[in-house]
Protein backbone atom coordinates (compact mmCIF):
# COMPACT_ATOMS: atom_id res chain seq x y z
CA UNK A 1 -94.71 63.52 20.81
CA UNK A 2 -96.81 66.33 22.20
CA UNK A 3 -95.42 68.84 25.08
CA UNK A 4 -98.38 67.33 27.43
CA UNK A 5 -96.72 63.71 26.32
CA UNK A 6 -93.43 64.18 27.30
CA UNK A 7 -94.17 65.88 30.37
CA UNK A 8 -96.04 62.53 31.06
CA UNK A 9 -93.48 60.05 30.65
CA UNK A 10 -90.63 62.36 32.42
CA UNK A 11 -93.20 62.47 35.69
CA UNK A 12 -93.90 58.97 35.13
CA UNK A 13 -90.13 58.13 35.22
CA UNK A 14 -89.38 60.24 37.76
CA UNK A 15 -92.43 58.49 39.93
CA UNK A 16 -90.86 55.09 39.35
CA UNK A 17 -87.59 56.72 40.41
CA UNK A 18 -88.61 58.09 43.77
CA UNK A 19 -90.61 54.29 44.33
CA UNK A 20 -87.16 52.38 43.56
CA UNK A 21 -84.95 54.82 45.33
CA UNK A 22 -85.79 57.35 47.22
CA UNK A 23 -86.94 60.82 46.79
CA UNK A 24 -83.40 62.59 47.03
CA UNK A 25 -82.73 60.28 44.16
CA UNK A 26 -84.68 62.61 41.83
CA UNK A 27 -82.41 64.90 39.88
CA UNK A 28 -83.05 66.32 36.76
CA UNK A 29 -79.67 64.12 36.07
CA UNK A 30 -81.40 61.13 37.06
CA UNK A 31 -84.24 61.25 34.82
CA UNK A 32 -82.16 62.17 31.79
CA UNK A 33 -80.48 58.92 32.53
CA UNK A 34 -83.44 57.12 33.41
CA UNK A 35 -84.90 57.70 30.06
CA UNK A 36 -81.33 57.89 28.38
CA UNK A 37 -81.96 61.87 27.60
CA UNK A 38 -79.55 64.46 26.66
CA UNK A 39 -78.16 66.25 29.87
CA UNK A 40 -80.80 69.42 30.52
CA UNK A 41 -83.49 67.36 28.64
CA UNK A 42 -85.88 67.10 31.90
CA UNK A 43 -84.83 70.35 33.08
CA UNK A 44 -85.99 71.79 30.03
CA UNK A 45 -89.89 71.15 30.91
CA UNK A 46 -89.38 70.98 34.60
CA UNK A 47 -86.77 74.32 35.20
CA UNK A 48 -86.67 73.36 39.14
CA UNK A 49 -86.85 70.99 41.73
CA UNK A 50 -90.16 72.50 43.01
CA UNK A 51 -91.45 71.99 39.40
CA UNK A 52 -90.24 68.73 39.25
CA UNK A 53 -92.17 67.76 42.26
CA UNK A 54 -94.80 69.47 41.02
CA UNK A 55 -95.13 67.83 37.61
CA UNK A 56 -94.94 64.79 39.66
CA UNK A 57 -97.91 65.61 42.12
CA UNK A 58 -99.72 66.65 39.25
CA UNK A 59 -99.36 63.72 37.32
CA UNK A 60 -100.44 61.46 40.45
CA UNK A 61 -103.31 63.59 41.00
CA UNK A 62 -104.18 63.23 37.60
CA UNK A 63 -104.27 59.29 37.54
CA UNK A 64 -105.55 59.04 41.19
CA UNK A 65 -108.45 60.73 39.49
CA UNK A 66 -109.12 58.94 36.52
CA UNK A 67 -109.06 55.91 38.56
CA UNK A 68 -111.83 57.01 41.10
CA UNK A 69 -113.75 57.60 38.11
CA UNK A 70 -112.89 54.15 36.75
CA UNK A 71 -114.15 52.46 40.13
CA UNK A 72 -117.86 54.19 40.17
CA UNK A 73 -118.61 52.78 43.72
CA UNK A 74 -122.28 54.00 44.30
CA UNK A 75 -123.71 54.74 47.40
CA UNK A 76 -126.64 53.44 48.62
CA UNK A 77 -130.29 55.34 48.14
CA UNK A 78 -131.28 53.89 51.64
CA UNK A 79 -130.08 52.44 55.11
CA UNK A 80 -131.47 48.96 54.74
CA UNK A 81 -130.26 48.60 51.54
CA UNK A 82 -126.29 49.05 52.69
CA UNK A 83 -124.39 45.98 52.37
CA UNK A 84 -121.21 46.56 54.41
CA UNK A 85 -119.82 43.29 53.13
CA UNK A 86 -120.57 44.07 49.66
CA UNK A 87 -119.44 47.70 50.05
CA UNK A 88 -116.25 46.38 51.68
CA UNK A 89 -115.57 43.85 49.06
CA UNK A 90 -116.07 46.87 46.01
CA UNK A 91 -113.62 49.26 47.62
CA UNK A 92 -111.06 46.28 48.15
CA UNK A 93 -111.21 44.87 44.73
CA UNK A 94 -110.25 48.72 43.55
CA UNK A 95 -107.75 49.05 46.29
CA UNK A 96 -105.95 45.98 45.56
CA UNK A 97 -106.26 46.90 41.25
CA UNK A 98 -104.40 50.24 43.00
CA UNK A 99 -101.94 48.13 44.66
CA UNK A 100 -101.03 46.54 41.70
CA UNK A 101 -101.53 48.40 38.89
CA UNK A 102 -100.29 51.26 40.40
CA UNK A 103 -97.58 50.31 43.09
CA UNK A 104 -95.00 52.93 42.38
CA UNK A 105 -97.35 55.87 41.94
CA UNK A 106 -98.60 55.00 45.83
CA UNK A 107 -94.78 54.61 47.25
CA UNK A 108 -94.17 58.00 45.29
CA UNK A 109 -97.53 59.75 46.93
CA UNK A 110 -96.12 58.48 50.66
CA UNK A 111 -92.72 60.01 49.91
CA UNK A 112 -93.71 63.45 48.69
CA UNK A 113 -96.40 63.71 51.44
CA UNK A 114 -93.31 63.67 53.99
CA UNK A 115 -91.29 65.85 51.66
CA UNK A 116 -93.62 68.41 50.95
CA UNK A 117 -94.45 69.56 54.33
CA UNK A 118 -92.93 72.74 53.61
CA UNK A 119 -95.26 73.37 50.11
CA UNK A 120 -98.61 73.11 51.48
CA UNK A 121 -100.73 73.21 48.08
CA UNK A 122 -99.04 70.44 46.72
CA UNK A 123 -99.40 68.22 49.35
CA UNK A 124 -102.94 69.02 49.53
CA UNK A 125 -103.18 68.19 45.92
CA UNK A 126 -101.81 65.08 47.28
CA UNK A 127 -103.70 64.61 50.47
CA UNK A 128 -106.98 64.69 48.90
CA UNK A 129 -105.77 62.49 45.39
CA UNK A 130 -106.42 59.25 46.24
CA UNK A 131 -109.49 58.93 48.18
CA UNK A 132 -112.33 61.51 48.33
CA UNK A 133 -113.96 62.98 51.90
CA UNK A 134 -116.98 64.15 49.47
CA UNK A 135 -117.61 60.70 48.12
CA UNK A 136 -116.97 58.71 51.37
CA UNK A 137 -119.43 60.74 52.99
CA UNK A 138 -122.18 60.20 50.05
CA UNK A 139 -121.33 56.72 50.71
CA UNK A 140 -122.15 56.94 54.74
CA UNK A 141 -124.63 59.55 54.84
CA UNK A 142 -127.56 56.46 55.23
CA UNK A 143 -125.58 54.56 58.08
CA UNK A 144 -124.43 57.45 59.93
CA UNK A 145 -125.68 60.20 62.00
CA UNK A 146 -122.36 62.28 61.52
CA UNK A 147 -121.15 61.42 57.40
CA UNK A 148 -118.51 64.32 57.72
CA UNK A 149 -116.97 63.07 60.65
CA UNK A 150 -117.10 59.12 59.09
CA UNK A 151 -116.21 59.79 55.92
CA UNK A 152 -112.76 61.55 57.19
CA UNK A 153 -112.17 58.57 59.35
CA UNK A 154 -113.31 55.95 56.22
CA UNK A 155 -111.03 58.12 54.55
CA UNK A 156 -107.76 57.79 56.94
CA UNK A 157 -108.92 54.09 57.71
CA UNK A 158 -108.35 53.68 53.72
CA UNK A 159 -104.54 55.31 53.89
CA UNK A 160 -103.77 52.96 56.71
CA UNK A 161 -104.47 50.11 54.62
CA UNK A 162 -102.41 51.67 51.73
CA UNK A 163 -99.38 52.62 53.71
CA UNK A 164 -99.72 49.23 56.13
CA UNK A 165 -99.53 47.18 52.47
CA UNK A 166 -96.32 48.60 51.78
CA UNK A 167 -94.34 49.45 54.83
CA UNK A 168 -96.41 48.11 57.84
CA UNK A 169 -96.89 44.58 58.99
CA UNK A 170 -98.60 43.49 56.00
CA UNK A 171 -95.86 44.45 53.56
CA UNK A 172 -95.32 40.57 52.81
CA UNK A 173 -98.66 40.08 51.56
CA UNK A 174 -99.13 40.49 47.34
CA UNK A 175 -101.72 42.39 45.90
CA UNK A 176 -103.60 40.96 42.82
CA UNK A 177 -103.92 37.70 45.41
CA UNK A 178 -107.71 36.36 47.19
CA UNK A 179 -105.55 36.81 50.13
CA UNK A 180 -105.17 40.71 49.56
CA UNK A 181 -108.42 41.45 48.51
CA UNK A 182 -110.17 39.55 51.71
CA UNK A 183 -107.53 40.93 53.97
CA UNK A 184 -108.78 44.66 52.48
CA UNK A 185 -112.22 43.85 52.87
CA UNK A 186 -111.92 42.33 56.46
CA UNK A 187 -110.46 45.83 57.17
CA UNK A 188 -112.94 47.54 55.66
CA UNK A 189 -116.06 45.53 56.81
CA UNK A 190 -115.48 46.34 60.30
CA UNK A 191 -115.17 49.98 60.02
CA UNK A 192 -118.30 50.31 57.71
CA UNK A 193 -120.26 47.32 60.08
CA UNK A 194 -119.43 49.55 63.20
CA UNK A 195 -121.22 52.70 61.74
């Protein structure tokens, strides 16, 4: 196993770790344990907390982008041809995959977004991992006269939904379901149909 590998699956653990129990849970302790390590095994590619956290952040980024890739949501070449309920529906179906493909890794992101207040690059490493200004405002630039300004809010419209799915009212509701994917899309429909 490569150096790149194992820094992999001790950021992965230690993802999973902060999503089942908390972020003060994470010790280089606990993720020896976690992946039934030799004591100083984790501490030996991650010397510090900070580059703990780090090799976590990084490892988020990294996925949050591959994803985005993955989900190629075009924008539109023209006004009339925007289909908010179509557009809606294509950014739910990839935040619901998120949801449930990638549950612990958005739990993780929401806890080291409150703990890292005090390291500002990597929480804006974080920040700006899991949904891009850039693209939402390619996406809005035919429906609105201000994209900067509607992408951002697009953009913090799209958190809500993330962070309401797992600690707001709609915590309850499964992703991977018809149910979470329309309730997504409702959401999203009305912002993009008010533009």
């Amino acid at each position: 196993m490569s150096t790149d590998d194992r820094r992999t699956r001790l950021a992965e653990a230690a993802i999973d770790i902060i999503a089942t129990r908390g972020i003060r849970a994470l010790t280089h302790r606990a993720l020896d344990t976690a992946l039934d390590l030799p004591t100083g095994s984790s501490s030996y590619y991650f010397n510090s907390r900070r580059a703990l956290l780090a090799g976590v952040t990084g490892r988020i980024v990294e996925r949050s982008r591959a994803d985005f890739a993955a989900a190629r949501i075009e924008p539109p070449a023209a006004r009339a041809a925007f289909d908010s309920d179509s557009i809606a529906r294509h950014i739910a179906e990839w935040v619901d995959r998120m949801l449930t493909e990638r549950g612990n890794h958005l739990i993780a992101r929401q806890a080291l977004l409150t703990e890292l207040h005090t390291e500002p690059e990597l929480r804006a490493q974080l920040a700006q991992s899991l949904f891009s200004i850039e693209r939402a405002r390619e996406l809005l630039h035919t429906i609105s006269s201000d994209p900067h300004t509607a992408a951002a809010d697009f953009v913090a419209v799209l958190e809500g939904v993330v962070f309401d799915r797992f600690t707001g009212n709609r915590s309850q509701l499964a992703p991977g379901s018809a149910a979470s994917v329309d309730q997504i899309t409702n959401v999203l429909s009305v912002y993009l149909t008010a533009r």
